[in-house]
N, C-alpha and C. Protein backbone atom coordinates (compact mmCIF):
# COMPACT_ATOMS: atom_id res chain seq x y z
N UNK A 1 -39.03 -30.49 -21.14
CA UNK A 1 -38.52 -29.14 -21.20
C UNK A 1 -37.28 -28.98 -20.32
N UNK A 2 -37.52 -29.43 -18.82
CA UNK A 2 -36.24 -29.55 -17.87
C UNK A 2 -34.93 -29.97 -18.47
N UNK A 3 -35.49 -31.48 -19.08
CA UNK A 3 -34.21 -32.08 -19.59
C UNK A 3 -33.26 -31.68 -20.68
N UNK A 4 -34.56 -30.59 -21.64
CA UNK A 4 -33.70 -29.77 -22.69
C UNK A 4 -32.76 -28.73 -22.11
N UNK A 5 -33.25 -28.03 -21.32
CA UNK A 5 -32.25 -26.75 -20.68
C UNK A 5 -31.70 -27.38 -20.12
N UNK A 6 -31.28 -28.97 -19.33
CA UNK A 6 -30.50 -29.04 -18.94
C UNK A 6 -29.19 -30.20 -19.53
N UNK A 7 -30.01 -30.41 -21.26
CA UNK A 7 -29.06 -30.68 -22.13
C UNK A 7 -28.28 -29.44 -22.87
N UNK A 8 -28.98 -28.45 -22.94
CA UNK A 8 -28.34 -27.35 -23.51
C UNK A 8 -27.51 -26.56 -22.71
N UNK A 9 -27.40 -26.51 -21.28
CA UNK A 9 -26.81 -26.68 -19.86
C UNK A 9 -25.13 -26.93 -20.20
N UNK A 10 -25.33 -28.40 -19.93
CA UNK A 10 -23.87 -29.66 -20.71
C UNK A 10 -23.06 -29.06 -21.85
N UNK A 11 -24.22 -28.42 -22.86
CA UNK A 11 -23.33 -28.31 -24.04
C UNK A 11 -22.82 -27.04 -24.22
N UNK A 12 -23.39 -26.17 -23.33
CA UNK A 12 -22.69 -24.48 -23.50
C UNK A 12 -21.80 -24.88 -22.39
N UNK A 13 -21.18 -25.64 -21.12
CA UNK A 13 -20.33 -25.46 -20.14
C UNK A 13 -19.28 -26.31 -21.64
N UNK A 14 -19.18 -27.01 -21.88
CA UNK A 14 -18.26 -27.92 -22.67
C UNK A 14 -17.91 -27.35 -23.63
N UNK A 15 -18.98 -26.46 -24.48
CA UNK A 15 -18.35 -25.69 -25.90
C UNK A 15 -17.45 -24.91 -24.93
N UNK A 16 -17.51 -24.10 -24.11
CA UNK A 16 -16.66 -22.72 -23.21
C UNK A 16 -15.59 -23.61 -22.37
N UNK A 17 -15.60 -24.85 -22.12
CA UNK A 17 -14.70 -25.41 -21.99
C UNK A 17 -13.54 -25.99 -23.33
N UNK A 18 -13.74 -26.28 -24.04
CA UNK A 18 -13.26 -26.38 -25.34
C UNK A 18 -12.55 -25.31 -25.34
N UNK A 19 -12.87 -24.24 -25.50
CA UNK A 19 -12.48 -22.95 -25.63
C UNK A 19 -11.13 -21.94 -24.80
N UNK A 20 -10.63 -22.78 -24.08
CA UNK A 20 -10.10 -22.41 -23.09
C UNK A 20 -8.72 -22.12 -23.65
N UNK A 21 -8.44 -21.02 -22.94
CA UNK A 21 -6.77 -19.92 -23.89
C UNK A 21 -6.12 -20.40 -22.32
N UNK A 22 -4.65 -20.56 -22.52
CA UNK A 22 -3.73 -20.77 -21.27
C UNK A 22 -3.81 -19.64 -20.81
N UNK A 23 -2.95 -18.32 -21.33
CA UNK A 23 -2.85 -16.87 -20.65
C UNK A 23 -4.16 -16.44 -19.89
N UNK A 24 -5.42 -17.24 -20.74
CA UNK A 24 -6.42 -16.77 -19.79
C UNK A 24 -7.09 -17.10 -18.37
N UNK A 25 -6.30 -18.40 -17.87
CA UNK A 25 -6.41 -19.44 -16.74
C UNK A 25 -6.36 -18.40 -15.15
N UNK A 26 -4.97 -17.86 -15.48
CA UNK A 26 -4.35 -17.06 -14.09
C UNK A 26 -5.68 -16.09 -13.93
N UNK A 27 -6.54 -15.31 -15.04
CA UNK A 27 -6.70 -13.73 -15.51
C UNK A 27 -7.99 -14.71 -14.39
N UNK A 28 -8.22 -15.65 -14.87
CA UNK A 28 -10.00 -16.32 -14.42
C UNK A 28 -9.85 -16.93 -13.19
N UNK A 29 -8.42 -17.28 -12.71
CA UNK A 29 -8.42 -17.84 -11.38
C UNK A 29 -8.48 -16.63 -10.39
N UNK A 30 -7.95 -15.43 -11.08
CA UNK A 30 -7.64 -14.02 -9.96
C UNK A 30 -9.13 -13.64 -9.79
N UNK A 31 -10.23 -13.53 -10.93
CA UNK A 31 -11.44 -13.21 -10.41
C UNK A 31 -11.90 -14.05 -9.29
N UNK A 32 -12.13 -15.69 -9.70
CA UNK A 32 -12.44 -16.39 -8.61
C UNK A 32 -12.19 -16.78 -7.71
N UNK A 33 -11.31 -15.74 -7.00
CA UNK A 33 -10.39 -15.47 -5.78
C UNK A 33 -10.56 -13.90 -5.26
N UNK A 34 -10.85 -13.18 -6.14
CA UNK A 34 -11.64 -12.27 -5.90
C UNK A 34 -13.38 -11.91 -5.24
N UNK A 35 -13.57 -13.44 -5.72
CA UNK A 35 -15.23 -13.51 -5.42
C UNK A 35 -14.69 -14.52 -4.32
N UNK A 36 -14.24 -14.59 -3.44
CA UNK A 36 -14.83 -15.82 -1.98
C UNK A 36 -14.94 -15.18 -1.45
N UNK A 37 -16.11 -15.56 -0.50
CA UNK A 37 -16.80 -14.98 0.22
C UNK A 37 -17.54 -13.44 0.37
N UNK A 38 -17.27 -13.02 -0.24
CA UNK A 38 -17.54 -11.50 -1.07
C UNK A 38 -16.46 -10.60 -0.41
N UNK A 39 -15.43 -11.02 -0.37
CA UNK A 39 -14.37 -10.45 0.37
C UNK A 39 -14.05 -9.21 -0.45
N UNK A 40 -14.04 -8.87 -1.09
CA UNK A 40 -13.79 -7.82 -2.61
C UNK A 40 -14.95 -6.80 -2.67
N UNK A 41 -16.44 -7.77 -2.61
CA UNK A 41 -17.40 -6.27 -1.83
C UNK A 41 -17.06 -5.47 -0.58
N UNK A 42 -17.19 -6.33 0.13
CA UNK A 42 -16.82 -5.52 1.46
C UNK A 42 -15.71 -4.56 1.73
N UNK A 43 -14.78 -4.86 1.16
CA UNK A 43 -13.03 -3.92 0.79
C UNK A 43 -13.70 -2.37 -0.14
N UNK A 44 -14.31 -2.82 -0.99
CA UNK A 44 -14.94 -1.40 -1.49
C UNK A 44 -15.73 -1.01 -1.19
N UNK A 45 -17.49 -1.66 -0.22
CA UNK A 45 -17.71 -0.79 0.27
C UNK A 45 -17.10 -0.33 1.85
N UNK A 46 -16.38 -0.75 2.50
CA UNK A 46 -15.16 -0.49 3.53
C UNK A 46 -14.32 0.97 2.66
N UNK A 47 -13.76 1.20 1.65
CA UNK A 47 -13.08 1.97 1.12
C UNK A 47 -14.36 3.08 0.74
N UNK A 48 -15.40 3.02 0.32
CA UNK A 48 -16.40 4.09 0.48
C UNK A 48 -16.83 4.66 1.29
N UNK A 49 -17.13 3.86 2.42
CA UNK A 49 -17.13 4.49 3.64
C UNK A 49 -16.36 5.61 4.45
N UNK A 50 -15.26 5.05 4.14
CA UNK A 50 -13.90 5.57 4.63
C UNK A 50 -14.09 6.68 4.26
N UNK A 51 -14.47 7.05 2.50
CA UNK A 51 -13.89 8.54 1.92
C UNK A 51 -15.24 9.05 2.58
N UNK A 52 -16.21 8.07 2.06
CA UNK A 52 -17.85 9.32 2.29
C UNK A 52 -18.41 8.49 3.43
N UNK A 53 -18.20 9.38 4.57
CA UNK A 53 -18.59 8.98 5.89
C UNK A 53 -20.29 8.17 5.70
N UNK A 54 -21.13 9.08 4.94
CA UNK A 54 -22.66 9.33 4.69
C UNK A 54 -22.71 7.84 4.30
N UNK A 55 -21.65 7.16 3.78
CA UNK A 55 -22.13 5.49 3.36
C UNK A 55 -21.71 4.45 4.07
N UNK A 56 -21.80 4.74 5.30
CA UNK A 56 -20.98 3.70 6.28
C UNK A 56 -22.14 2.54 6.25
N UNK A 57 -23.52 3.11 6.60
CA UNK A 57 -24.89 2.70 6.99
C UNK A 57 -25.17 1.38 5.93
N UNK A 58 -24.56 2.16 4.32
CA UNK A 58 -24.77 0.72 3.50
C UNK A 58 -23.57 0.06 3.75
N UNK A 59 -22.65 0.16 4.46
CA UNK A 59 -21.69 -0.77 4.22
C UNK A 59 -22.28 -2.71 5.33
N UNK A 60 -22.87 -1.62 5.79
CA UNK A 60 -23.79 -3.06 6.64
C UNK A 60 -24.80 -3.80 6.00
N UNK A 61 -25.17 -2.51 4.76
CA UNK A 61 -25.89 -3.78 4.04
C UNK A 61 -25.09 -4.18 2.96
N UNK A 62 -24.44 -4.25 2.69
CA UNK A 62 -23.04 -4.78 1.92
C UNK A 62 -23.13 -6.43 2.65
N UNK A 63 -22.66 -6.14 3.84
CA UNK A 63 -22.28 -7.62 4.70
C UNK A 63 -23.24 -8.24 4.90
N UNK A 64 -24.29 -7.57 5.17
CA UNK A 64 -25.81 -8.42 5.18
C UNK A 64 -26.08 -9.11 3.81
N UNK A 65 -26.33 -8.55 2.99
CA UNK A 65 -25.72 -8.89 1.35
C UNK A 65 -25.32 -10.59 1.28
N UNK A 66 -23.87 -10.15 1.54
CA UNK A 66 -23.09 -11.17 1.43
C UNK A 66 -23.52 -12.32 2.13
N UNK A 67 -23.90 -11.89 3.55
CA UNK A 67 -24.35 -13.04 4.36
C UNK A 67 -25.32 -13.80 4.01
N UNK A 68 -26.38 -13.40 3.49
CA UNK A 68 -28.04 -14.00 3.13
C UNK A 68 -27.88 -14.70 2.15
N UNK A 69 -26.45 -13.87 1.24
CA UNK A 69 -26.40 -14.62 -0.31
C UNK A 69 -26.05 -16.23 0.44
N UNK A 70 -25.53 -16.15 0.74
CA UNK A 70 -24.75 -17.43 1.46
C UNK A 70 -25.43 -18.07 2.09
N UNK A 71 -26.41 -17.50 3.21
CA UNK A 71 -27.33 -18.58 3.34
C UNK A 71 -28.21 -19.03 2.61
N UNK A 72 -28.59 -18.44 1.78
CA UNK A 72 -29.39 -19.10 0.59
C UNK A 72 -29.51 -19.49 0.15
N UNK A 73 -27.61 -19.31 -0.51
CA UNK A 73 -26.87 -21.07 -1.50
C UNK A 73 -26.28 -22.23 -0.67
N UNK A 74 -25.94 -21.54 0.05
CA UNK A 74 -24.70 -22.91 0.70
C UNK A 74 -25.59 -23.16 1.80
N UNK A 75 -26.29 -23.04 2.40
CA UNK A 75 -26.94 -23.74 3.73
C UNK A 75 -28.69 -24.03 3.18
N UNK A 76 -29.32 -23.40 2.19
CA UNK A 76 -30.46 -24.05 1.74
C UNK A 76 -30.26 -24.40 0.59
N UNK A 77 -30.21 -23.91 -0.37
CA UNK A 77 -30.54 -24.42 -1.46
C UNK A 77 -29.71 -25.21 -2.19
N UNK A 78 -28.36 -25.32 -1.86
CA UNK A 78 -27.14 -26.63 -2.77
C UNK A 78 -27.57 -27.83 -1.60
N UNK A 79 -28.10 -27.78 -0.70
CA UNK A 79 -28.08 -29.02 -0.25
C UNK A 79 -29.67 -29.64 -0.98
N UNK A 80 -30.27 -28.48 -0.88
CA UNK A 80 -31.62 -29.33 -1.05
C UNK A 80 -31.52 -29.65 -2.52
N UNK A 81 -31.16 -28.86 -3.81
CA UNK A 81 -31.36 -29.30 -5.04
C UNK A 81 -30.28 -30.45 -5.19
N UNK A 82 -29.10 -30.26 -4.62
CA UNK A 82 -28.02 -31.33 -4.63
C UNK A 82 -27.59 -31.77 -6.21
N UNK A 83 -27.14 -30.70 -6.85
CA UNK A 83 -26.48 -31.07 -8.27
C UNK A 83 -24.97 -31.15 -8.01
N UNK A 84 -24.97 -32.14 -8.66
CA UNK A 84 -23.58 -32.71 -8.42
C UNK A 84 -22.75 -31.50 -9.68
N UNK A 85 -21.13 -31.28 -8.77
CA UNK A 85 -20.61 -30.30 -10.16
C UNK A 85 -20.28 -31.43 -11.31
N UNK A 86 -20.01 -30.20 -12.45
CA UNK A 86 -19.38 -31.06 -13.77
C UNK A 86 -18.23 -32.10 -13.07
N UNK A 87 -17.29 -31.91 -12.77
CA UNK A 87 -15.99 -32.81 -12.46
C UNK A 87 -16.76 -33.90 -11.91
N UNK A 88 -17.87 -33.86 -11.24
CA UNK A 88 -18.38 -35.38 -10.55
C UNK A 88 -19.23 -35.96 -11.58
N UNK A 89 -19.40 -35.27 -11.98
CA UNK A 89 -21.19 -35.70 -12.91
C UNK A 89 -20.36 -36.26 -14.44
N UNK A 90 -19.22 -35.73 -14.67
CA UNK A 90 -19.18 -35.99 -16.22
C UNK A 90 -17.66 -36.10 -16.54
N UNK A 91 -17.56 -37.23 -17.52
CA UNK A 91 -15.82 -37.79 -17.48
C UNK A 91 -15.28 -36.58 -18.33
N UNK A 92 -14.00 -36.06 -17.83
CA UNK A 92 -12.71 -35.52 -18.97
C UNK A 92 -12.68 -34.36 -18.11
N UNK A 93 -13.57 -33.89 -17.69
CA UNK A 93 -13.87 -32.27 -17.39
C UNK A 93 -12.76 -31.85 -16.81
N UNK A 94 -12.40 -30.70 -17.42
CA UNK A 94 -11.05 -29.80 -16.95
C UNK A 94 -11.30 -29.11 -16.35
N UNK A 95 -10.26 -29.08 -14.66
CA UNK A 95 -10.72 -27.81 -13.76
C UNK A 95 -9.56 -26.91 -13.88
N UNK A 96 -9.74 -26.26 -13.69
CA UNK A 96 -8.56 -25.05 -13.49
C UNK A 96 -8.44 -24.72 -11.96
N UNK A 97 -7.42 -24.64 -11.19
CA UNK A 97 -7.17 -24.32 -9.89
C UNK A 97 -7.96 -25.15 -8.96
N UNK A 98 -8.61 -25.17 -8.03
CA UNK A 98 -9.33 -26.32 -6.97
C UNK A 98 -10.71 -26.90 -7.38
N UNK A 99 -10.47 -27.78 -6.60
CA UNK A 99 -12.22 -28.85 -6.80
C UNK A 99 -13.12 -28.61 -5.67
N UNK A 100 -14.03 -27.25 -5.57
CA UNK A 100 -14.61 -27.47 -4.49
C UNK A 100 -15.46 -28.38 -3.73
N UNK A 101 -16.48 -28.77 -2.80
CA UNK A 101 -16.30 -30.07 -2.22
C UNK A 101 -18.18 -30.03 -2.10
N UNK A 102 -18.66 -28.74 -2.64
CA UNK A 102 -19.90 -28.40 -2.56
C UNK A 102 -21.00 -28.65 -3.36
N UNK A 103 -22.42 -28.98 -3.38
CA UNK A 103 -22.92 -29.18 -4.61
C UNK A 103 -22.60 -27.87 -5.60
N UNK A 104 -22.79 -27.51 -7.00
CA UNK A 104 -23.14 -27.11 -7.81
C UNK A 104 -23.87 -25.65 -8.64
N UNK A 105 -25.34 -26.16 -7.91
CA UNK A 105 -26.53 -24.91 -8.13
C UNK A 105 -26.75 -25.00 -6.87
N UNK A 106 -27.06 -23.77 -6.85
CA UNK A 106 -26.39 -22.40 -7.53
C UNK A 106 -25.34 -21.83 -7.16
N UNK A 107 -24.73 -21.57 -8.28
CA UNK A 107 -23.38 -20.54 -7.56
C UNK A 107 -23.53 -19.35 -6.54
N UNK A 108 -22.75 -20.11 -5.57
CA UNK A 108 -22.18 -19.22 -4.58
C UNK A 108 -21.75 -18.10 -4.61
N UNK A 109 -20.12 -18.20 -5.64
CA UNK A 109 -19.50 -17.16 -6.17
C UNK A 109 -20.43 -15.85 -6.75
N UNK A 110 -21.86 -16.26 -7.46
CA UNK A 110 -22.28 -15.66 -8.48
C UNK A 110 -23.45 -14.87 -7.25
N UNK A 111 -23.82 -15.77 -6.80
CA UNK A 111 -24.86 -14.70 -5.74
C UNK A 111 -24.03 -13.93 -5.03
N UNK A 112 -22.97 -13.92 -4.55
CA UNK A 112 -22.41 -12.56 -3.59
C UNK A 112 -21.86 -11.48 -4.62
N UNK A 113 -21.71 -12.20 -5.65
CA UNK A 113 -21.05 -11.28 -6.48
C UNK A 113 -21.73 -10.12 -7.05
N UNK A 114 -23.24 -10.37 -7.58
CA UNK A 114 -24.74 -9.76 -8.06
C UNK A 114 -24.74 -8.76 -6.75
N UNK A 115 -25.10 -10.04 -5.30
CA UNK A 115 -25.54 -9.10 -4.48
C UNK A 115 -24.53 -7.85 -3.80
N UNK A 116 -23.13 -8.03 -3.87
CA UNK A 116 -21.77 -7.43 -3.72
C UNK A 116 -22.23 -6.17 -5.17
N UNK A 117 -22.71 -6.21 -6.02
CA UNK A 117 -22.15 -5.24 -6.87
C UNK A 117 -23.78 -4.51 -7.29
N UNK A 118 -24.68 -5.10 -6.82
CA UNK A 118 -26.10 -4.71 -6.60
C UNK A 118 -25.82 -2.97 -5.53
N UNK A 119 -25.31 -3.75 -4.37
CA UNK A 119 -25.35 -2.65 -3.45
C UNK A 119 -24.38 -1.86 -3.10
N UNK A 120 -22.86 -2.35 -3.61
CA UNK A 120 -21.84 -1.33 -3.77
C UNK A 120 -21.89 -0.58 -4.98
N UNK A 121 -22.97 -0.75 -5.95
CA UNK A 121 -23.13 0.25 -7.64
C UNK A 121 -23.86 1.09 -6.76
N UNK A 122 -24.51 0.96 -5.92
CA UNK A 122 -26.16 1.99 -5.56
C UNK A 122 -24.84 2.78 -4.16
N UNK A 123 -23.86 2.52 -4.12
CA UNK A 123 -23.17 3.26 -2.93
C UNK A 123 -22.27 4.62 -3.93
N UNK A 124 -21.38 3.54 -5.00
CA UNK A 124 -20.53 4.18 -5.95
C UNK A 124 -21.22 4.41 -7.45
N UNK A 125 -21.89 4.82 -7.53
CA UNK A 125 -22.70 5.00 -9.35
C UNK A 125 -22.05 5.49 -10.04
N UNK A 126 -20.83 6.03 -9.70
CA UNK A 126 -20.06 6.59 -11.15
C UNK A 126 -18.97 5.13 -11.23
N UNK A 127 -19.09 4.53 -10.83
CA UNK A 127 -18.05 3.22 -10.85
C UNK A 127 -19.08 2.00 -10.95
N UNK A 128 -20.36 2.03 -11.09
CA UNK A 128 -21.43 1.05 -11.43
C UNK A 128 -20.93 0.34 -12.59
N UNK A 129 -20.24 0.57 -14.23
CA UNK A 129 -20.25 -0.12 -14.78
C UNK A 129 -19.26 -0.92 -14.58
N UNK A 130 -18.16 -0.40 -14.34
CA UNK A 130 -16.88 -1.43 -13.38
C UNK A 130 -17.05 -2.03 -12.55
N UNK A 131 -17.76 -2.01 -11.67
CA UNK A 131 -18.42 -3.12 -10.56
C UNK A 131 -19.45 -4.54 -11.22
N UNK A 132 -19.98 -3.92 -12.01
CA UNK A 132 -20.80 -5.31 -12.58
C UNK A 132 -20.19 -5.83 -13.39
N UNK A 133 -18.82 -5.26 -14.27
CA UNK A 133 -17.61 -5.66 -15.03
C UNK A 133 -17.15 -7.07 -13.96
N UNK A 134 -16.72 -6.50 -12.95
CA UNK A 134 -16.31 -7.43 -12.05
C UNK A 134 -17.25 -8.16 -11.44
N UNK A 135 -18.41 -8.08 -11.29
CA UNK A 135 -19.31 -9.40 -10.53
C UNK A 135 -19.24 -10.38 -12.44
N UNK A 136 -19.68 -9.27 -13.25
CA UNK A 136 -19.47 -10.78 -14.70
C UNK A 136 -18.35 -11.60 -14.49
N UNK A 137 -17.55 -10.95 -14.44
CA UNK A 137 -16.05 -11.72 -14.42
C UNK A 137 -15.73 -12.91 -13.58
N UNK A 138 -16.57 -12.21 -12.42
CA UNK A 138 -16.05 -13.42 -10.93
C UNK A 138 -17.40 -14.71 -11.36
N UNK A 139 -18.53 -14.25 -11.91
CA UNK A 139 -19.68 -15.36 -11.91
C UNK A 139 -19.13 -16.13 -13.54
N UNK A 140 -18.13 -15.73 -14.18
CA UNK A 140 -18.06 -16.31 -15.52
C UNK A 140 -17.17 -17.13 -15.49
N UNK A 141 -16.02 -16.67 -14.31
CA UNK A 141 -14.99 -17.41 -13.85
C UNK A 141 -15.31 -18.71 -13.43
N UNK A 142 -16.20 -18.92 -12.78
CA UNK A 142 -16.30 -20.56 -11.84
C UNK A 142 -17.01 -21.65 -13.36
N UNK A 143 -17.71 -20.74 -14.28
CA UNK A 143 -17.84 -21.57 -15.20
C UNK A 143 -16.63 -22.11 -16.48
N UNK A 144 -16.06 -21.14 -16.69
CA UNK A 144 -14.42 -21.28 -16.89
C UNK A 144 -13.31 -22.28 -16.71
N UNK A 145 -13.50 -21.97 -15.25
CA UNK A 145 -12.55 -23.07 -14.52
C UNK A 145 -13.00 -24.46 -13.98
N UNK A 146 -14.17 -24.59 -14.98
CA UNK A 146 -14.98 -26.21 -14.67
C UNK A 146 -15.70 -26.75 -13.61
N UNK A 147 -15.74 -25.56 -12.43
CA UNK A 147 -16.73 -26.03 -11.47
C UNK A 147 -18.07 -25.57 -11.81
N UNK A 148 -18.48 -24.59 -12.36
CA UNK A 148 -20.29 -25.10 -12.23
C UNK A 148 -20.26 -25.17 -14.08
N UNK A 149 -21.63 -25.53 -13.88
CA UNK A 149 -22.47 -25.06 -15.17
C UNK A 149 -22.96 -23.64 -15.30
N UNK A 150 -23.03 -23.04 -16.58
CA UNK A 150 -23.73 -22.06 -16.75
C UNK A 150 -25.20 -21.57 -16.28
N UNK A 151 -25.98 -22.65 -16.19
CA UNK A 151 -26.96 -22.28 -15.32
C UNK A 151 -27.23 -22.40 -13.82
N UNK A 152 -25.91 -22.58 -12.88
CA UNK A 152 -25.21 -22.53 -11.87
C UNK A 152 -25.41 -20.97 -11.51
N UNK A 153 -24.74 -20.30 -12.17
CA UNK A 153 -24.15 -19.38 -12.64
C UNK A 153 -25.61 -18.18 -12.41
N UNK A 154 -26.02 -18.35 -13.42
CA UNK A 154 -27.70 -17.97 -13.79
C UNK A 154 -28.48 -17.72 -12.58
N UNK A 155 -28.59 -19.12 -11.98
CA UNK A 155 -29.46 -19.11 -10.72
C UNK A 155 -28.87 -18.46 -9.37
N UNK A 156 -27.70 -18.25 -9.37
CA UNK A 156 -26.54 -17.82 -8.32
C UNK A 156 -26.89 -15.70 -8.09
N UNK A 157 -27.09 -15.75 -9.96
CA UNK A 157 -26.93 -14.36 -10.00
C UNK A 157 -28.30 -14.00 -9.52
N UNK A 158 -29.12 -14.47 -9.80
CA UNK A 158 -30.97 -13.85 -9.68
C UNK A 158 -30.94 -14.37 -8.41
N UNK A 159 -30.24 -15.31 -7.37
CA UNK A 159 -30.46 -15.22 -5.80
C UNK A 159 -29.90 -13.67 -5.40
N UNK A 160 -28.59 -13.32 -6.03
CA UNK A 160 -28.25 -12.16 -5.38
C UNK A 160 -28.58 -11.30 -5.56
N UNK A 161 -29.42 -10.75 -6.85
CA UNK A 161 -30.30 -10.31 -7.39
C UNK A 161 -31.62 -9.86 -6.22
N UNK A 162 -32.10 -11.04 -5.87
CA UNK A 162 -33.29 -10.93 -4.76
C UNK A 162 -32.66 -10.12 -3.87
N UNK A 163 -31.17 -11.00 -3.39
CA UNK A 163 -30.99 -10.66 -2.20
C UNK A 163 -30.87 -9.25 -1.93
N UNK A 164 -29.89 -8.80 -3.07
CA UNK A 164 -29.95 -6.83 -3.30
C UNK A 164 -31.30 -6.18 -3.25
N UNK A 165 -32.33 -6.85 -3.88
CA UNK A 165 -33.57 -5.98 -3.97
C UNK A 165 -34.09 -6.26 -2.05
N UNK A 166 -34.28 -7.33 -0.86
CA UNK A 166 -34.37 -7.39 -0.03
C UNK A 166 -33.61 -6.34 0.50
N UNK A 167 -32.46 -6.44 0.94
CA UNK A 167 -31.59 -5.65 1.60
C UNK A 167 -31.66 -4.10 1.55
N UNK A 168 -31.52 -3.96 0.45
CA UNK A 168 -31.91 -2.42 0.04
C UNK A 168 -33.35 -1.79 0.52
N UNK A 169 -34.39 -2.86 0.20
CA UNK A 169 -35.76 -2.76 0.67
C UNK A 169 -36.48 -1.69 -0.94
N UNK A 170 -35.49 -2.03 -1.70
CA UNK A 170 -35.72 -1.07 -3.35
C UNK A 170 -35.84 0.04 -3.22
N UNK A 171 -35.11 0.81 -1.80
CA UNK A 171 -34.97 2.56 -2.15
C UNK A 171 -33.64 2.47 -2.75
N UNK A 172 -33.61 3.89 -3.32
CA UNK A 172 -33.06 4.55 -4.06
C UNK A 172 -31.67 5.66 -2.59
N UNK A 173 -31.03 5.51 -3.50
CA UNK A 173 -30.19 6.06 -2.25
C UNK A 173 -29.33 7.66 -2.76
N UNK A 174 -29.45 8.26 -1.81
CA UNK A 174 -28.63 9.71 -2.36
C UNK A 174 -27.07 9.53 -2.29
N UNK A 175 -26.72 10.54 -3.57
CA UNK A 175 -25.28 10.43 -3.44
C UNK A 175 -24.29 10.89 -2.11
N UNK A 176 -23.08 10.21 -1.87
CA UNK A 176 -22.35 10.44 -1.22
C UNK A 176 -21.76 11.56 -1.37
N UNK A 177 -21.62 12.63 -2.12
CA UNK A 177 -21.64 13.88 -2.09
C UNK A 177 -22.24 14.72 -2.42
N UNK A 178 -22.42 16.23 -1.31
CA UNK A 178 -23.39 17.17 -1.52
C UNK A 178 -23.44 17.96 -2.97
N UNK A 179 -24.40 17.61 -3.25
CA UNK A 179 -25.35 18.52 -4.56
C UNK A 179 -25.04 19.96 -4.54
N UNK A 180 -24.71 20.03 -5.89
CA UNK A 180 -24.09 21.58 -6.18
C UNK A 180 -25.01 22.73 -5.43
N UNK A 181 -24.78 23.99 -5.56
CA UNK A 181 -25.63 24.59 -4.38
C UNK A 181 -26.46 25.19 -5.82
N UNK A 182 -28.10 25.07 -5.60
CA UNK A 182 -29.17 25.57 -5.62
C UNK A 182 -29.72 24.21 -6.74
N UNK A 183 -29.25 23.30 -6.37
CA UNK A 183 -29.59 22.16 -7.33
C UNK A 183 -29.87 21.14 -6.81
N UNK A 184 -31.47 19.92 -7.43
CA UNK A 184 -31.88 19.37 -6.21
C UNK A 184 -30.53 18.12 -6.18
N UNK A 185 -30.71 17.40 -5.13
CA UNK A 185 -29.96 15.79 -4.87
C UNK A 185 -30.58 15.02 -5.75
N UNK A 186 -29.09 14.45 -6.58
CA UNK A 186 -29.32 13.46 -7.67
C UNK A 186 -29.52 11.96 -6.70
N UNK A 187 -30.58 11.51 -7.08
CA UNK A 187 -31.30 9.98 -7.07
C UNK A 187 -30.23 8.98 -7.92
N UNK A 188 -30.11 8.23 -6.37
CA UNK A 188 -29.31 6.45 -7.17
C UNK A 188 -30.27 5.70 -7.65
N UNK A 189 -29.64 5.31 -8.93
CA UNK A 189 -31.28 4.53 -9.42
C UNK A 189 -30.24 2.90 -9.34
C-alpha cells in the first residue's frame, strides 16, 4: 500500500512537473519566498494588530505558530523520516530557483503556511479566503519548483493544521471590531 502512494507520489510531482509554463516560474518563486519562515504571517498578523489593538494577543500566537511548525518539521520530523528531495532521489528533475539542503517530508514551507493562515483567517475572517489563497499558493509552490513531492506538501499542511488547532487551543475568537449596538458579538469560526 506504502509503496503505491508512494508510486503515485513520483508520478503526480513529474506529471506537474511536465507541466511547467515559463511566465509561471517568477509568479511560483514569489510565493516561495513569501512562505520562509512564515515571514508573510507575521507581517499580517503585525499589520492587524496595529489597526485592531484587541488582536495583538493572537499575534503571539501567530509566532508561536510559526515556531512549533518548525520545530516539528525541521528539527523532528525531516530528520527522523529522512526522505531524500526529488533532485537527490531521481535523475532529470527540474528545480526552479534554489536546492535546499534539507530532507524532503514534510514541507516546511507548507506547515507555517496552514499554520500562518489557520490563525491569521481566525484574526482577519473577512480576508480568510485570501489568506488560504495564499498558504495554497506558497505549499503548491515548493512542489512546482521541484523541491518536494506532493505528499511533502500534504503532510507539511496537516502538521500546521495540528499546530493551529494546538495554539489556538480550538476557541473561537471575537471579532476585532465592536458589534453593532443592540446586536450580539459575531463568533470566529
Amino acid at each position: 500500500m506504502l509503496h503505491a502512494i508512494l508510486s503515485a507520489d513520483v508520478a503526480l510531482r513529474a506529471w506537474l512537473s511536465a507541466h511547467h509554463a515559463g511566465w509561471l516560474d517568477q509568479i511560483m518563486l514569489a510565493f516561495s519566498v513569501l512562505g520562509e519562515a512564515g515571514t508573510l504571517w507575521l507581517m499580517i498578523g503585525a499589520i492587524a494588530a496595529i489597526r485592531h489593538p484587541r488582536l495583538a494577543p493572537q499575534l503571539w500566537q501567530v509566532a508561536l505558530a510559526i515556531l512549533l511548525a518548525y520545530l516539528a518539521v525541521d528539527v523532528a520530523l525531516k530528520p527522523l523520516i529522512a526522505r531524500a528531495r526529488p533532485f537527490g532521489a531521481l535523475p532529470g528533475v527540474q528545480v526552479v530557483g534554489w536546492r535546499p539542503v534539507t530532507y524532503s517530508f514534510p514541507s516546511g514551507h507548507s506547515a507555517s503556511a496552514v499554520a500562518g493562515a489557520f490563525i491569521v483567517s481566525l484574526m482577519l475572517p473577512e480576508l480568510r479566503v485570501l489568506l488560504w489563497m495564499l498558504a495554497f499558493g506558497i505549499a503548491f509552490s515548493r512542489v512546482y519548483l521541484g523541491v518536494h513531492y506532493p505528499i511533502d506538501v500534504v503532510g507539511g499542511a496537516l502538521v500546521g493544521w495540528a499546530v493551529g488547532i494546538v495554539v489556538t487551543g480550538g476557541r473561537h475568537w471575537y471579532r476585532a471590531t465592536a458589534p453593532d449596538a443592540g446586536s450580539a458579538p459575531s463568533r470566529v469560526i
